[in-house]
N, C-alpha and C. Protein backbone atom coordinates (compact mmCIF):
# COMPACT_ATOMS: atom_id res chain seq x y z
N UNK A 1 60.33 84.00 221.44
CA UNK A 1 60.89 85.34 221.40
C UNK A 1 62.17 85.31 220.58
N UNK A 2 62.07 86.03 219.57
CA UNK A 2 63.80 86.21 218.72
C UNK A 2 65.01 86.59 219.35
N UNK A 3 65.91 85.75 219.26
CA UNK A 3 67.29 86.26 219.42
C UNK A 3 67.45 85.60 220.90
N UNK A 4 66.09 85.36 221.94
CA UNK A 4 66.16 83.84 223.02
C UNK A 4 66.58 82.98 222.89
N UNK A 5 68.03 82.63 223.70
CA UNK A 5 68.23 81.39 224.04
C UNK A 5 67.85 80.53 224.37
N UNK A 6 66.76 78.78 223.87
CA UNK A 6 66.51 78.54 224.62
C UNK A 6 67.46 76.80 224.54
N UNK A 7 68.15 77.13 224.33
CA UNK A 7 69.26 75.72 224.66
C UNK A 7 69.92 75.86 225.88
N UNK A 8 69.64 74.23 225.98
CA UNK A 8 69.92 74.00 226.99
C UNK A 8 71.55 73.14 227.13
N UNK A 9 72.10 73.14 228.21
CA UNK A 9 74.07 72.84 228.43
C UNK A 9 73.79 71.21 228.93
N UNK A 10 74.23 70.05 228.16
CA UNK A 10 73.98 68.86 228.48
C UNK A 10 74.99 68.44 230.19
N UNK A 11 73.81 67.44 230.47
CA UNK A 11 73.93 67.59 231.53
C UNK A 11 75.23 65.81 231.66
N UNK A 12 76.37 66.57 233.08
CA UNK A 12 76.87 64.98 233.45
C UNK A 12 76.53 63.64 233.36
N UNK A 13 76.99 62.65 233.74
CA UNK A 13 75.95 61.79 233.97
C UNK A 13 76.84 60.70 234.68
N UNK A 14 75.88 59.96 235.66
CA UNK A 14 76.84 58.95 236.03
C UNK A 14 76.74 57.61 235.43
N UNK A 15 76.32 57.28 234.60
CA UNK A 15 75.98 55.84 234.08
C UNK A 15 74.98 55.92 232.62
N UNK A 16 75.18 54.82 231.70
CA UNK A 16 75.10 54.54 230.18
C UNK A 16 73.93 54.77 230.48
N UNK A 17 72.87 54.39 231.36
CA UNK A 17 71.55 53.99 231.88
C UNK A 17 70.77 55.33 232.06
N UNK A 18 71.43 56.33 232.69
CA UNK A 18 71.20 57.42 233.31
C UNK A 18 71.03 58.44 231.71
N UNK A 19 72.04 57.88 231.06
CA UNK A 19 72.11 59.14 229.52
C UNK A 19 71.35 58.58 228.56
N UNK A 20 70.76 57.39 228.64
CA UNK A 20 70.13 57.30 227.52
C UNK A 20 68.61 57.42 228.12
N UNK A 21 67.80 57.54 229.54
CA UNK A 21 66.85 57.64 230.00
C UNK A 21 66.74 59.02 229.58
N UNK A 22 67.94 60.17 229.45
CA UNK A 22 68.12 61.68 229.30
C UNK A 22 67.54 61.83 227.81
N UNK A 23 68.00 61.25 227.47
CA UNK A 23 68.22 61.43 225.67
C UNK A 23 66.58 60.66 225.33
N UNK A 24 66.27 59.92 225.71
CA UNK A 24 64.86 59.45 225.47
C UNK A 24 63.99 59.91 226.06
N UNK A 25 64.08 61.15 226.66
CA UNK A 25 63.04 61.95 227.54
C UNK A 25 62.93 63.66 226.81
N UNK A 26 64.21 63.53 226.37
CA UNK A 26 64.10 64.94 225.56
C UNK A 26 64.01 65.48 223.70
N UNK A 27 63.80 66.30 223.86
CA UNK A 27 64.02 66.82 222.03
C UNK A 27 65.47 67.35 222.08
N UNK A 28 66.44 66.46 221.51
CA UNK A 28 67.92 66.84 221.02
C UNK A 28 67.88 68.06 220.36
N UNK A 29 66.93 68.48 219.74
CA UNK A 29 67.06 69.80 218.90
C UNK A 29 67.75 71.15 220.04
N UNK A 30 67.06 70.66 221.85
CA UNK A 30 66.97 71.89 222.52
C UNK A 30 68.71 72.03 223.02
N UNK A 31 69.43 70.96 222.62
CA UNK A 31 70.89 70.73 223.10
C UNK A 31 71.46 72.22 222.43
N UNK A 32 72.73 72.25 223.22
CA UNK A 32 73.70 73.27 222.57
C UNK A 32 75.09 72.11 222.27
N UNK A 33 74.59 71.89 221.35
CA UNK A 33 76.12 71.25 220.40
C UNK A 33 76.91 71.59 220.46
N UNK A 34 78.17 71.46 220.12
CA UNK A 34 80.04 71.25 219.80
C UNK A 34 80.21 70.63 218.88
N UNK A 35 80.97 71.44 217.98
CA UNK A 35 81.58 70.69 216.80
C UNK A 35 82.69 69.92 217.32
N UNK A 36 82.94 68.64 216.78
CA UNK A 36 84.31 68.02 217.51
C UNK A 36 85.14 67.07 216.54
N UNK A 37 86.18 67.29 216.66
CA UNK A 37 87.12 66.31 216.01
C UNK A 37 87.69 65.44 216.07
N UNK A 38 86.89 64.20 215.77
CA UNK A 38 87.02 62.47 215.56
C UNK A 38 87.38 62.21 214.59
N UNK A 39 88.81 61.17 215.11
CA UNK A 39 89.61 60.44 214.16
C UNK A 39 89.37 58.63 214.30
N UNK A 40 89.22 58.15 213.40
CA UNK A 40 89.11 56.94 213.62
C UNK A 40 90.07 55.82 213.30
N UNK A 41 91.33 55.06 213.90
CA UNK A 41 92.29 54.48 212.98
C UNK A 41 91.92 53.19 212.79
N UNK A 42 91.94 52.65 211.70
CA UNK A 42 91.75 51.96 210.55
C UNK A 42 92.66 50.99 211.21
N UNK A 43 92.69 49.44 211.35
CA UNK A 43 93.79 49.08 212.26
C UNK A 43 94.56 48.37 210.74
N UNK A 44 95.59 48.25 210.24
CA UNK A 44 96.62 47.40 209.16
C UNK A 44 95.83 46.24 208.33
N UNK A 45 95.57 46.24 208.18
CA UNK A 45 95.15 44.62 207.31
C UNK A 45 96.02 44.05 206.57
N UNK A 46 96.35 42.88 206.20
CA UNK A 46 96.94 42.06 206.13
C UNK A 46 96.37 40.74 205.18
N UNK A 47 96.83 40.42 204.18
CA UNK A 47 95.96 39.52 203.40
C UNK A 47 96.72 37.83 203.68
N UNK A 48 95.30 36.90 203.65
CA UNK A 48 95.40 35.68 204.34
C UNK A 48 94.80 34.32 203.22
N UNK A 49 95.70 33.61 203.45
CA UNK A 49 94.79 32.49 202.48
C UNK A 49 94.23 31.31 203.43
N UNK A 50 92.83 31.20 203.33
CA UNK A 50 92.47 29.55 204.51
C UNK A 50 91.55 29.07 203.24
N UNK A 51 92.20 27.48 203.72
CA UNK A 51 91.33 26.33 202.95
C UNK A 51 89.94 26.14 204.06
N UNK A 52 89.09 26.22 203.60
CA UNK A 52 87.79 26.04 204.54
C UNK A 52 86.50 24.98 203.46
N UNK A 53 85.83 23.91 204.24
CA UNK A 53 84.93 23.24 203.17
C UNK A 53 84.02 23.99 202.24
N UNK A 54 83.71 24.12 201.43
CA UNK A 54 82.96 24.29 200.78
C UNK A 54 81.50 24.77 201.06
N UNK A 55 81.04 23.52 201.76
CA UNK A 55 79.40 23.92 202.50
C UNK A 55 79.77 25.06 203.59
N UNK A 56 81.07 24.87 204.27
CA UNK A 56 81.18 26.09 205.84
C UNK A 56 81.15 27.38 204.90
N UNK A 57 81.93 27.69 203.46
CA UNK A 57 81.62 29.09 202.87
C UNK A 57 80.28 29.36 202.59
N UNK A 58 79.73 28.41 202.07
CA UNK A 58 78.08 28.67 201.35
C UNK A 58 77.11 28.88 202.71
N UNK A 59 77.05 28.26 204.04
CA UNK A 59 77.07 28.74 205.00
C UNK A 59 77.29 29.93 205.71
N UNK A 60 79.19 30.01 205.59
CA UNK A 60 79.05 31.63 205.97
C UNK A 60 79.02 33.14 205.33
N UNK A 61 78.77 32.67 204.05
CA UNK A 61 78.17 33.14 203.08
C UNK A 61 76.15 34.08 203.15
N UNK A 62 75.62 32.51 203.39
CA UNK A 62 74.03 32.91 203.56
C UNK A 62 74.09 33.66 205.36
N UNK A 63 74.65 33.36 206.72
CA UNK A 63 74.62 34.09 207.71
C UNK A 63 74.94 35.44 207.73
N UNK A 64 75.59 35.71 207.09
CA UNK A 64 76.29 37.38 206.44
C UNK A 64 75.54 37.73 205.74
N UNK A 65 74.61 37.39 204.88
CA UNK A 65 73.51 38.12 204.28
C UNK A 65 72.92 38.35 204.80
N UNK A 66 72.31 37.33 205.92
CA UNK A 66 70.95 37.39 206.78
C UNK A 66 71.75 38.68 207.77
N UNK A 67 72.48 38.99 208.14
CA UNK A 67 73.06 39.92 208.83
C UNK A 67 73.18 41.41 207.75
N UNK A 68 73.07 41.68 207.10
CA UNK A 68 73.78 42.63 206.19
C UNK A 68 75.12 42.80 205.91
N UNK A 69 76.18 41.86 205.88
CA UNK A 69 77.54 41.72 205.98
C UNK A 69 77.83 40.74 204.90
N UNK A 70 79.11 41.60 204.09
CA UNK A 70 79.70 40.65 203.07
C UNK A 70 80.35 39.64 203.89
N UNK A 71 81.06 38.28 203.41
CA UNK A 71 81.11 37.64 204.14
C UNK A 71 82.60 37.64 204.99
N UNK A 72 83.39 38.33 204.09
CA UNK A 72 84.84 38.34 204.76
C UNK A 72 84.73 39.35 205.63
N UNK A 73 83.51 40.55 205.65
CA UNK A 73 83.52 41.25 207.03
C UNK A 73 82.91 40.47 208.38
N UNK A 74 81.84 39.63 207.61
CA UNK A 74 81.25 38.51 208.54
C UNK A 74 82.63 37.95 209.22
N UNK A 75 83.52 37.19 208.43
CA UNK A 75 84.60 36.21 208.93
C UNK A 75 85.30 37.15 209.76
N UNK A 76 85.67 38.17 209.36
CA UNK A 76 86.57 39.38 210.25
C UNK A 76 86.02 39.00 212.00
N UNK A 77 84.69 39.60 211.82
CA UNK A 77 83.79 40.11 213.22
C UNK A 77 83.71 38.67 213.69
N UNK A 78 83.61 37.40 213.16
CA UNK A 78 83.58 36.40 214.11
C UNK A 78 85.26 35.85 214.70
N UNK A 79 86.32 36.41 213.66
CA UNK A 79 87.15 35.89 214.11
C UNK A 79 87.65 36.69 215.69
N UNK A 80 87.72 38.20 215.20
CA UNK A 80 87.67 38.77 216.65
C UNK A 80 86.68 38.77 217.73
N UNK A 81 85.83 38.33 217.23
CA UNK A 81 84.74 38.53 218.73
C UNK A 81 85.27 36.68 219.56
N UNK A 82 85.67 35.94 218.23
CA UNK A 82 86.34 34.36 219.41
C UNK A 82 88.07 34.37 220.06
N UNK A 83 88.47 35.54 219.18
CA UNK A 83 89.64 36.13 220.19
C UNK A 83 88.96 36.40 221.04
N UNK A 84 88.76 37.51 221.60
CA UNK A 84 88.50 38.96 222.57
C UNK A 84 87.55 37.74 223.37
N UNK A 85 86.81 36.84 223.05
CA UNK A 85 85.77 36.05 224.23
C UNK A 85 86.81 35.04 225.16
N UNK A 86 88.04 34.61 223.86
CA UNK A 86 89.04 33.90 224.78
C UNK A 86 89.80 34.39 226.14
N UNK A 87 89.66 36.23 226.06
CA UNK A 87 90.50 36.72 227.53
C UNK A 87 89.72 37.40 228.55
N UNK A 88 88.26 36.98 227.84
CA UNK A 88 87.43 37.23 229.13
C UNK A 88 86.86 39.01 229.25
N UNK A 89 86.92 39.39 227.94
CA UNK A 89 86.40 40.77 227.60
C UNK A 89 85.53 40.24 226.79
């Protein structure tokens, strides 16, 4: 029928588990959206020089491909993920 509402108001939820069982059960089309405004900050970077062997670059070189990642974003994501594993997050 024209000019029928038929969207629907997303619903609470108590758990990651609970919203994605939601979202995989329905057609997103029937949602009533919100435009919203996300900022994302970029954290400083900082430029670094490391001596590393030769074979460990050509190494982490080919793992970053096999990933889709150049390799200094590769080196980035491993260096923080062996921080952040050191405090137990």
């Amino acid at each position: 029928m024209e000019g029928e509402n038929n969207n629907r108001q997303m619903p609470k939820f108590a758990g990651v588990e609970e919203m994605a069982e939601y979202f995989d059960s329905i057609d997103t089309e029937e949602l009533e959206w919100q435009d919203s405004q996300i900022e994302f900050e970029r954290p400083e970077m900082v430029h670094i020089t490391v001596r590393i062997p030769k074979e460990d670059l050509v190494a982490i070189k080919r793992v970053a491909r096999k990933h889709g990642l150049g390799y200094t974003a590769f080196i980035r994501m491993m260096l923080h993920y062996a921080i952040n594993a050191g405090d137990g997050s």
